[in-house]
N, C-alpha and C. Protein backbone atom coordinates (compact mmCIF):
# COMPACT_ATOMS: atom_id res chain seq x y z
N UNK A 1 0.84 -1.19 0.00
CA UNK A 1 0.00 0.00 0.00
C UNK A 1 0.89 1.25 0.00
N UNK A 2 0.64 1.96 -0.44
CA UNK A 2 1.12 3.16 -0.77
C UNK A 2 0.72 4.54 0.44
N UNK A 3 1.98 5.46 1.00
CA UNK A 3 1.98 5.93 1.91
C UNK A 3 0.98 6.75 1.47
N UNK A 4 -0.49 7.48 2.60
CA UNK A 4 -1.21 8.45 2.39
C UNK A 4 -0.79 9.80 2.00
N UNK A 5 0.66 9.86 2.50
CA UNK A 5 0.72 11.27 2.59
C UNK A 5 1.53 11.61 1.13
N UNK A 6 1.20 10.70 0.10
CA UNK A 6 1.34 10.97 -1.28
C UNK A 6 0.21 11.18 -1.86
N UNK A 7 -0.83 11.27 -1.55
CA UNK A 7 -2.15 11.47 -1.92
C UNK A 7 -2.30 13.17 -2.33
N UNK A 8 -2.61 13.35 -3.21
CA UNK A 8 -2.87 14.71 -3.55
C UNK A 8 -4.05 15.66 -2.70
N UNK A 9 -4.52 15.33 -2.14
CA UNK A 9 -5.16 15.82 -0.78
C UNK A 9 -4.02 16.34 0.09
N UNK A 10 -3.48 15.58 0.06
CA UNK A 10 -1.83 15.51 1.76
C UNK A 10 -0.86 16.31 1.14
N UNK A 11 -0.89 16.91 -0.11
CA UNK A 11 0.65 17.11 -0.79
C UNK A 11 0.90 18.78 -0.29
N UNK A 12 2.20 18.62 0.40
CA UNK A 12 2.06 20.16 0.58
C UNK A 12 3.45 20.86 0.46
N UNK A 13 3.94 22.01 0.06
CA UNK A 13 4.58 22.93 -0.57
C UNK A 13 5.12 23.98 -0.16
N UNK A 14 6.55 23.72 0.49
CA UNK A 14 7.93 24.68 1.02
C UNK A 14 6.58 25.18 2.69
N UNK A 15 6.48 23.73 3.07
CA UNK A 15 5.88 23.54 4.45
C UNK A 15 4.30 23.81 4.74
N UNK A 16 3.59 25.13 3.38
CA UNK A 16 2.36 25.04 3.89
C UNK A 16 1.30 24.55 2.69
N UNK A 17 0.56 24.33 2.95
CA UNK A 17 -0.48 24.15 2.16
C UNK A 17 -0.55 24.20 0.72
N UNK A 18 -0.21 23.18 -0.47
CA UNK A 18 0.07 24.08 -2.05
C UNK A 18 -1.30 24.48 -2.29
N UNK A 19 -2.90 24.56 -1.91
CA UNK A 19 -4.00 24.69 -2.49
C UNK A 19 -4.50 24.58 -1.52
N UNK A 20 -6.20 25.58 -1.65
CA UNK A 20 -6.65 25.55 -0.28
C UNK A 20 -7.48 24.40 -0.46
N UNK A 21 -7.90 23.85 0.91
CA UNK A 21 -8.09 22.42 1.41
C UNK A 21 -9.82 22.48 0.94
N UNK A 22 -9.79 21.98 -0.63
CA UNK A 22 -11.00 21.62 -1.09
C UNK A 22 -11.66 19.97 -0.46
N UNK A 23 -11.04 19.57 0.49
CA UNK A 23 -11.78 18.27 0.84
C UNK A 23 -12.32 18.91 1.78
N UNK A 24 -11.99 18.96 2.72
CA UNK A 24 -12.77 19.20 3.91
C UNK A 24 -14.50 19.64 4.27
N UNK A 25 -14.93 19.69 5.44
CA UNK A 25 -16.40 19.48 5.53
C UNK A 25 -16.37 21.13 5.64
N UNK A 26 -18.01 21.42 5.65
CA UNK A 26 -18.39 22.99 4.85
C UNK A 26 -17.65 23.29 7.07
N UNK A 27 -17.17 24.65 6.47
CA UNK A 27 -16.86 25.69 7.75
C UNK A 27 -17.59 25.83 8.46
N UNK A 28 -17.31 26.68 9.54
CA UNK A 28 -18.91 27.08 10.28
C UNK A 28 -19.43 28.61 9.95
N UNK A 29 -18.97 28.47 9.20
CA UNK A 29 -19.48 30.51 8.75
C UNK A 29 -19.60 30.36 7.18
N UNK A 30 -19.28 29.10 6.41
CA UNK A 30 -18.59 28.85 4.70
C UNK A 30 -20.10 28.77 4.23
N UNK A 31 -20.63 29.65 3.17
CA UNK A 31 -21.53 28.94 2.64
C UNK A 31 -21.84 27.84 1.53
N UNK A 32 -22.64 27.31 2.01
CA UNK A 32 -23.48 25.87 1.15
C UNK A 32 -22.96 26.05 0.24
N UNK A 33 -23.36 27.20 -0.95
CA UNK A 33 -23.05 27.10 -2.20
C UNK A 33 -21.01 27.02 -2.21
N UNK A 34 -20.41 27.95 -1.76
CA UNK A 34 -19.04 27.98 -1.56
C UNK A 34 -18.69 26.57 -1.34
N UNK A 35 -19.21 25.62 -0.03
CA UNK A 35 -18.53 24.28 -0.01
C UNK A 35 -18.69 23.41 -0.92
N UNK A 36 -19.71 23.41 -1.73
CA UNK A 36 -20.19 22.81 -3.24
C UNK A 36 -19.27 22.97 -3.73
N UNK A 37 -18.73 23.88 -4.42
CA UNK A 37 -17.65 24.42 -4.99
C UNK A 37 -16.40 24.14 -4.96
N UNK A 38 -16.05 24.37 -3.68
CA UNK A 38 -14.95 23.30 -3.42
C UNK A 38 -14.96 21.80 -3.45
N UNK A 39 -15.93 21.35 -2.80
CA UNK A 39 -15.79 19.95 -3.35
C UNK A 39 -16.08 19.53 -4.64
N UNK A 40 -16.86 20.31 -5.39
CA UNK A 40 -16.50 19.64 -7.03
C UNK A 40 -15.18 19.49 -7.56
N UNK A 41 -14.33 20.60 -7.04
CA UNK A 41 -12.73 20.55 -7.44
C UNK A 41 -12.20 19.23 -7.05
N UNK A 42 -12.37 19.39 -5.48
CA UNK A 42 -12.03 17.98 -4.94
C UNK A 42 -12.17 16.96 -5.51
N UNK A 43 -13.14 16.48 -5.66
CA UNK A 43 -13.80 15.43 -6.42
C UNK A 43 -12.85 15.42 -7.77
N UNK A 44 -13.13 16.09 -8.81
CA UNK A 44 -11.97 15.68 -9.85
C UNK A 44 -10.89 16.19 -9.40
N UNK A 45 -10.28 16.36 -8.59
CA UNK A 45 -8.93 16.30 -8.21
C UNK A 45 -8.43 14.61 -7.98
N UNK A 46 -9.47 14.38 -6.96
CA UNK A 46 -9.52 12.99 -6.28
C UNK A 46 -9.17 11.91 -7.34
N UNK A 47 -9.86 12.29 -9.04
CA UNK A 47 -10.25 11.10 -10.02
C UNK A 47 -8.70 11.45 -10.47
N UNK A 48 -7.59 12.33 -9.84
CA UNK A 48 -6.08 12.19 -10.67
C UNK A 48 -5.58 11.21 -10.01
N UNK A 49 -5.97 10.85 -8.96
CA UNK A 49 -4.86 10.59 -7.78
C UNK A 49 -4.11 9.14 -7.54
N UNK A 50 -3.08 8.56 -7.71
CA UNK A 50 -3.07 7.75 -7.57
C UNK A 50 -2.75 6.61 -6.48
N UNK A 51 -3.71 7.55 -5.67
CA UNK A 51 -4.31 6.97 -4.05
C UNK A 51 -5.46 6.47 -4.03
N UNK A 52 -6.62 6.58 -5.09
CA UNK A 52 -7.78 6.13 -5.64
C UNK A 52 -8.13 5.39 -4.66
N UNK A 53 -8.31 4.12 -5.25
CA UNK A 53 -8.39 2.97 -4.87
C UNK A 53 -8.11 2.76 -3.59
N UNK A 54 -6.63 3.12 -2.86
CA UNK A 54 -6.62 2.84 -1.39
C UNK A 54 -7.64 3.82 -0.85
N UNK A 55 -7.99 5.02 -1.00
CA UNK A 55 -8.56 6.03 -0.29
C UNK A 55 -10.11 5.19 -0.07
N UNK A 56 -10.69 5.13 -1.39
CA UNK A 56 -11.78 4.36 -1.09
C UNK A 56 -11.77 2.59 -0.79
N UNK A 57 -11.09 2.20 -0.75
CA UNK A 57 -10.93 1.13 0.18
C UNK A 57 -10.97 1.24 1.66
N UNK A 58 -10.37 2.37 2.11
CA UNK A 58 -10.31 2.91 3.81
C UNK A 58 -11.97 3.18 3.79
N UNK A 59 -12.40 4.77 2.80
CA UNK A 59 -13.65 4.82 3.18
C UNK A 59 -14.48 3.85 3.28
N UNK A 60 -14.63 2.82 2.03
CA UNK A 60 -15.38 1.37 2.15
C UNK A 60 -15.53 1.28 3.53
N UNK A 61 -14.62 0.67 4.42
CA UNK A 61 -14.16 -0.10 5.48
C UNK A 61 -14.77 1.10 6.74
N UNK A 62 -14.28 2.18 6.72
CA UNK A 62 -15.36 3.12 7.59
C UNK A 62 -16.83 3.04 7.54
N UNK A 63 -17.27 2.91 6.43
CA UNK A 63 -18.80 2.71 6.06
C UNK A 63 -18.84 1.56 6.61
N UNK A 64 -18.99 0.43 6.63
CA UNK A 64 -19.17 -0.73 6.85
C UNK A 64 -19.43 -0.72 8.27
N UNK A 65 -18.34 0.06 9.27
CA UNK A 65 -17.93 -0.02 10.37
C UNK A 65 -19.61 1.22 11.37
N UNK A 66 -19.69 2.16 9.93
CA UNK A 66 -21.08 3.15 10.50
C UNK A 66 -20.09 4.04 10.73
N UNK A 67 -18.86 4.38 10.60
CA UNK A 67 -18.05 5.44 11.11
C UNK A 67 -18.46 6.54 9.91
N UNK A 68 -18.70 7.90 10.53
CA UNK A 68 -18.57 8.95 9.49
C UNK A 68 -17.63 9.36 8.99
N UNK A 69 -16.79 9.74 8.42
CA UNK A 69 -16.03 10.30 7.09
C UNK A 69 -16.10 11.91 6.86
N UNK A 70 -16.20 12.34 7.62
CA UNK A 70 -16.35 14.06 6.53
C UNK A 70 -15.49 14.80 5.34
N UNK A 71 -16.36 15.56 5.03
CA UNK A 71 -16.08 15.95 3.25
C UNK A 71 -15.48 14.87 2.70
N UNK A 72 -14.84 15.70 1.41
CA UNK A 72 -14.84 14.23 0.70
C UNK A 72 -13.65 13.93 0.63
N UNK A 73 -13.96 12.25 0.36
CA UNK A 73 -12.65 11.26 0.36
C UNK A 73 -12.79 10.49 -0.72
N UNK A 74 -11.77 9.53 -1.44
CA UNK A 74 -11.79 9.32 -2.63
C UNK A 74 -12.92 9.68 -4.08
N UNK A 75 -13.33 11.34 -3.84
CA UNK A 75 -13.57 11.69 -4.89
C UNK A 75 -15.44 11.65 -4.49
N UNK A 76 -15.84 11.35 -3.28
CA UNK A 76 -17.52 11.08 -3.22
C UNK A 76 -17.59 11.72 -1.63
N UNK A 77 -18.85 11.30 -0.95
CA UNK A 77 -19.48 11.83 0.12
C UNK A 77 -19.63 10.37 0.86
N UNK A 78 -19.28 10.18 2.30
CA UNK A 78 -19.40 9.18 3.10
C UNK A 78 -20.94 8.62 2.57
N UNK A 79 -20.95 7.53 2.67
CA UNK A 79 -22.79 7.42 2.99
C UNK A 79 -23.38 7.25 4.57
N UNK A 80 -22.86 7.70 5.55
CA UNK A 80 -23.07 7.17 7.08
C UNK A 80 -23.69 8.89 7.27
N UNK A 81 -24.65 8.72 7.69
CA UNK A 81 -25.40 10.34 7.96
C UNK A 81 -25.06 11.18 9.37
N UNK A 82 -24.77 12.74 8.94
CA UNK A 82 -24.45 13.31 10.19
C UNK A 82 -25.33 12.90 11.22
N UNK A 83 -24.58 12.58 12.75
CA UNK A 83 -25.39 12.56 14.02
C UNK A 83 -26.79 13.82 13.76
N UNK A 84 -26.33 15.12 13.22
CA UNK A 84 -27.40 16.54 13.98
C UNK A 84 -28.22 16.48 12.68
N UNK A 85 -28.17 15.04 11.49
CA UNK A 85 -29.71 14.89 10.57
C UNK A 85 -29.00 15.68 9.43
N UNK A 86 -28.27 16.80 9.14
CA UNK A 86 -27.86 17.35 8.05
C UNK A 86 -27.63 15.92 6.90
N UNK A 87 -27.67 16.69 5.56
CA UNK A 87 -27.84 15.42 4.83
C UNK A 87 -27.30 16.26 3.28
N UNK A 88 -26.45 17.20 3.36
CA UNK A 88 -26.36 18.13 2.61
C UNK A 88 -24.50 17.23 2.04
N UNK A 89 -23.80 16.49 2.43
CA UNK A 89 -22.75 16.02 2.04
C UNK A 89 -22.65 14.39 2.36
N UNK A 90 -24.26 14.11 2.53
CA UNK A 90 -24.20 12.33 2.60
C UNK A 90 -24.37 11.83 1.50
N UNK A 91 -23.71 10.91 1.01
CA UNK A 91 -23.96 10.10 -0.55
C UNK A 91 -25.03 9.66 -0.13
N UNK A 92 -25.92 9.66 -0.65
CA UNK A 92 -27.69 9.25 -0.79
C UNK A 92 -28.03 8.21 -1.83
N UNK A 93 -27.44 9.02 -3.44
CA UNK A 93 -27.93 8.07 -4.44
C UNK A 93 -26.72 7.26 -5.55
N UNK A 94 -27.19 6.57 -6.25
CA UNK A 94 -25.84 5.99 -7.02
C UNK A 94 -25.68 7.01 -8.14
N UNK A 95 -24.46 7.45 -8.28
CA UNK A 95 -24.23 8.09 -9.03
C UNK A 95 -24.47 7.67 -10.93
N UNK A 96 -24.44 6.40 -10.84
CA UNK A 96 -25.00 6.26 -11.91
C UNK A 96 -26.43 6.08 -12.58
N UNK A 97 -27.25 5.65 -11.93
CA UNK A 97 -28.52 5.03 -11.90
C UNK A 97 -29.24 6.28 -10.81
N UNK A 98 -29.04 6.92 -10.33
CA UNK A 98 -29.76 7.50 -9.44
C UNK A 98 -30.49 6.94 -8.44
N UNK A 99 -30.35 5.42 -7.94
CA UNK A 99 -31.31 4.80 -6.94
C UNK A 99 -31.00 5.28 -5.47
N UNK A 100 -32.12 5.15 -4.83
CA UNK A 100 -31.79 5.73 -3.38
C UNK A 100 -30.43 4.38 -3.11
N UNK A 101 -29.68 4.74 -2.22
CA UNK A 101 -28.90 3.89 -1.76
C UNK A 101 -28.92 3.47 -0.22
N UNK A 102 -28.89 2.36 0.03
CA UNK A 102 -28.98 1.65 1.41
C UNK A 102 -27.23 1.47 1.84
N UNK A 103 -26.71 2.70 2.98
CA UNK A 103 -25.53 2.40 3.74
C UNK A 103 -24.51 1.00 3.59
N UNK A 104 -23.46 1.33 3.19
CA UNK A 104 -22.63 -0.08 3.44
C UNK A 104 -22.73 -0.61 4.85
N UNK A 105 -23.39 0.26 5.96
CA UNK A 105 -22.95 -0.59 7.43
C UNK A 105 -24.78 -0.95 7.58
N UNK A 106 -25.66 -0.57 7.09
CA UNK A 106 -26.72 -1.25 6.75
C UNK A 106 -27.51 0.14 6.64
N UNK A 107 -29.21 -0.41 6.66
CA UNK A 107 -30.11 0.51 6.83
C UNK A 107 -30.35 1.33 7.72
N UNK A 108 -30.52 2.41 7.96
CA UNK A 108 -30.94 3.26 9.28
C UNK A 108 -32.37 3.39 9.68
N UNK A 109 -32.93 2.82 9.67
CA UNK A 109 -34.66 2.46 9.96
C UNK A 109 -35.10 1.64 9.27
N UNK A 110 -36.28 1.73 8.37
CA UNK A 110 -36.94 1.64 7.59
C UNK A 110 -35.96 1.49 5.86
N UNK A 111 -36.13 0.87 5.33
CA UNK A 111 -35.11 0.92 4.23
C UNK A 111 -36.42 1.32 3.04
N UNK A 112 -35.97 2.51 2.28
CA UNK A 112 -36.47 3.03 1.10
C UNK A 112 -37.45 2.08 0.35
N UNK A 113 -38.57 2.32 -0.08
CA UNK A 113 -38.67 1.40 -1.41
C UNK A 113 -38.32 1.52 -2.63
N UNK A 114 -37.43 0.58 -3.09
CA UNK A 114 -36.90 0.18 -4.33
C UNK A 114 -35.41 0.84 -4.11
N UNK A 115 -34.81 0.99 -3.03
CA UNK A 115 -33.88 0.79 -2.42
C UNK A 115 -32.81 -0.22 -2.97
N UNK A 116 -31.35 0.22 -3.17
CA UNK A 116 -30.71 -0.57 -3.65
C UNK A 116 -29.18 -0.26 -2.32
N UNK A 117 -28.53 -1.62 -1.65
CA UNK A 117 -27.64 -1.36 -1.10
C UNK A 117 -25.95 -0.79 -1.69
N UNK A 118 -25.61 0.33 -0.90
CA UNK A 118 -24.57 0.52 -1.48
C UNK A 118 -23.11 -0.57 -1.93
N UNK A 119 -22.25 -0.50 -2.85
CA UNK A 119 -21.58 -1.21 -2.82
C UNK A 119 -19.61 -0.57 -3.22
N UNK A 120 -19.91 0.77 -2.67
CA UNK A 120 -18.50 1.22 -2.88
C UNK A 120 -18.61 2.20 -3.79
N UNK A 121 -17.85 3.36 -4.07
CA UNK A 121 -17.19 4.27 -4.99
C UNK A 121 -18.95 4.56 -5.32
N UNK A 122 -19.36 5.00 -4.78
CA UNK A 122 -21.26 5.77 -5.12
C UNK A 122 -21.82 5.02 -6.07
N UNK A 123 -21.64 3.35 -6.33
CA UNK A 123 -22.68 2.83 -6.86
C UNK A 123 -23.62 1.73 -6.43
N UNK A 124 -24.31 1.62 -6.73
CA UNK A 124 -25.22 0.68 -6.29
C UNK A 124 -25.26 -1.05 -6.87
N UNK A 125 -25.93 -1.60 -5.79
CA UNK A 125 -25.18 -3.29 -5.84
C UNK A 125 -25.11 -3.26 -7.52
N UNK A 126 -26.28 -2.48 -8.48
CA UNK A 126 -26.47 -3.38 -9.81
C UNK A 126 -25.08 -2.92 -10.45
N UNK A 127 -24.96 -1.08 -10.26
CA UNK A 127 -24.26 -0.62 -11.15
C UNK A 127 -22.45 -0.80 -10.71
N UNK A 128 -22.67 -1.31 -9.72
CA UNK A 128 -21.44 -1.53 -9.27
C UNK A 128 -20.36 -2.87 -10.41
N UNK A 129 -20.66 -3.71 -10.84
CA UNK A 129 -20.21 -4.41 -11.22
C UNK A 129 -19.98 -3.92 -12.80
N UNK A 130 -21.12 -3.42 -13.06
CA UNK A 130 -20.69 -2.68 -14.51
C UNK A 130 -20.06 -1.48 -14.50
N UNK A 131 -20.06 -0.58 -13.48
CA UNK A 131 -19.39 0.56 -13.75
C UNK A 131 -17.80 1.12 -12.81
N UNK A 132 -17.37 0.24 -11.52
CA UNK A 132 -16.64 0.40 -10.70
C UNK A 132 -14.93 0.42 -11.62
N UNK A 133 -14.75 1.03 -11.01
CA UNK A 133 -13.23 1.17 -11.43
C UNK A 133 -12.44 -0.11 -12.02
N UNK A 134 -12.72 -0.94 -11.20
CA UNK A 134 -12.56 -2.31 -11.87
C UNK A 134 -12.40 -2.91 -13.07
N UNK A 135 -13.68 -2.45 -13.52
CA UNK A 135 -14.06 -2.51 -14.90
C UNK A 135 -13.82 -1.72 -15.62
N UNK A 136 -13.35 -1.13 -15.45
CA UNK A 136 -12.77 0.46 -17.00
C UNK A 136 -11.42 -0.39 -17.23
């Protein structure tokens, strides 16, 4: 496995920061639209990186566990929902198919109808096999 702190998230420049820290979760004063913003960068920043794969392998393994994740990590949004109900940076649906998605560490009540469980990198059990990194 390859050290994290080669990850283009971690990379930093004559000691501080080379770019401001587009992963991270929205500020407490940052607005909505502003943290959008940054994390779209993030996000295709994330799709250069060739930490990919380990990054979302860790997140996988957090999900599973119900641990939250904030902002984003390999390029998506945790799916484990803030404790205070916000729902403004939880992966919800599959990015390909648009189906509601059911948590890798399971359901949180009641599970959606027509509900599909998550299965890694924001897709869902179907689209996962046809569309995961794997397969490209």
């Amino acid at each position: 496995m390859k050290h994290i702190d080669a990850a283009i998230c971690r990379r930093k420049s004559e000691g501080k920061t080379a770019e401001p820290n587009y992963w991270d979760s929205q500020g407490p004063r940052e607005a909505t639209v502003a943290m959008l913003e940054r994390h779209k960068i993030a996000r295709k920043k994330c799709m250069t990186c060739t930490l990919l794969a380990e990054c979302e392998k860790m997140l996988s393994d957090f999900e599973k566990e119900e641990l939250r994740v904030d902002g984003v990590v390999a390029g998506r949004y945790c799916d484990v929902s803030h404790r205070n109900g916000s729902s403004i940076d939880v992966l919800r649906h599959c990015k390909h198919c648009n189906v509601r998605l059911i948590p890798q560490g399971g359901p949180r009540g009641k599970e959606p109808s027509g509900a599909r469980k998550h299965r890694g990198e924001g897709l869902c059990a179907v689209c996962y096999p046809l569309f995961s990194r794997k397969q490209r």
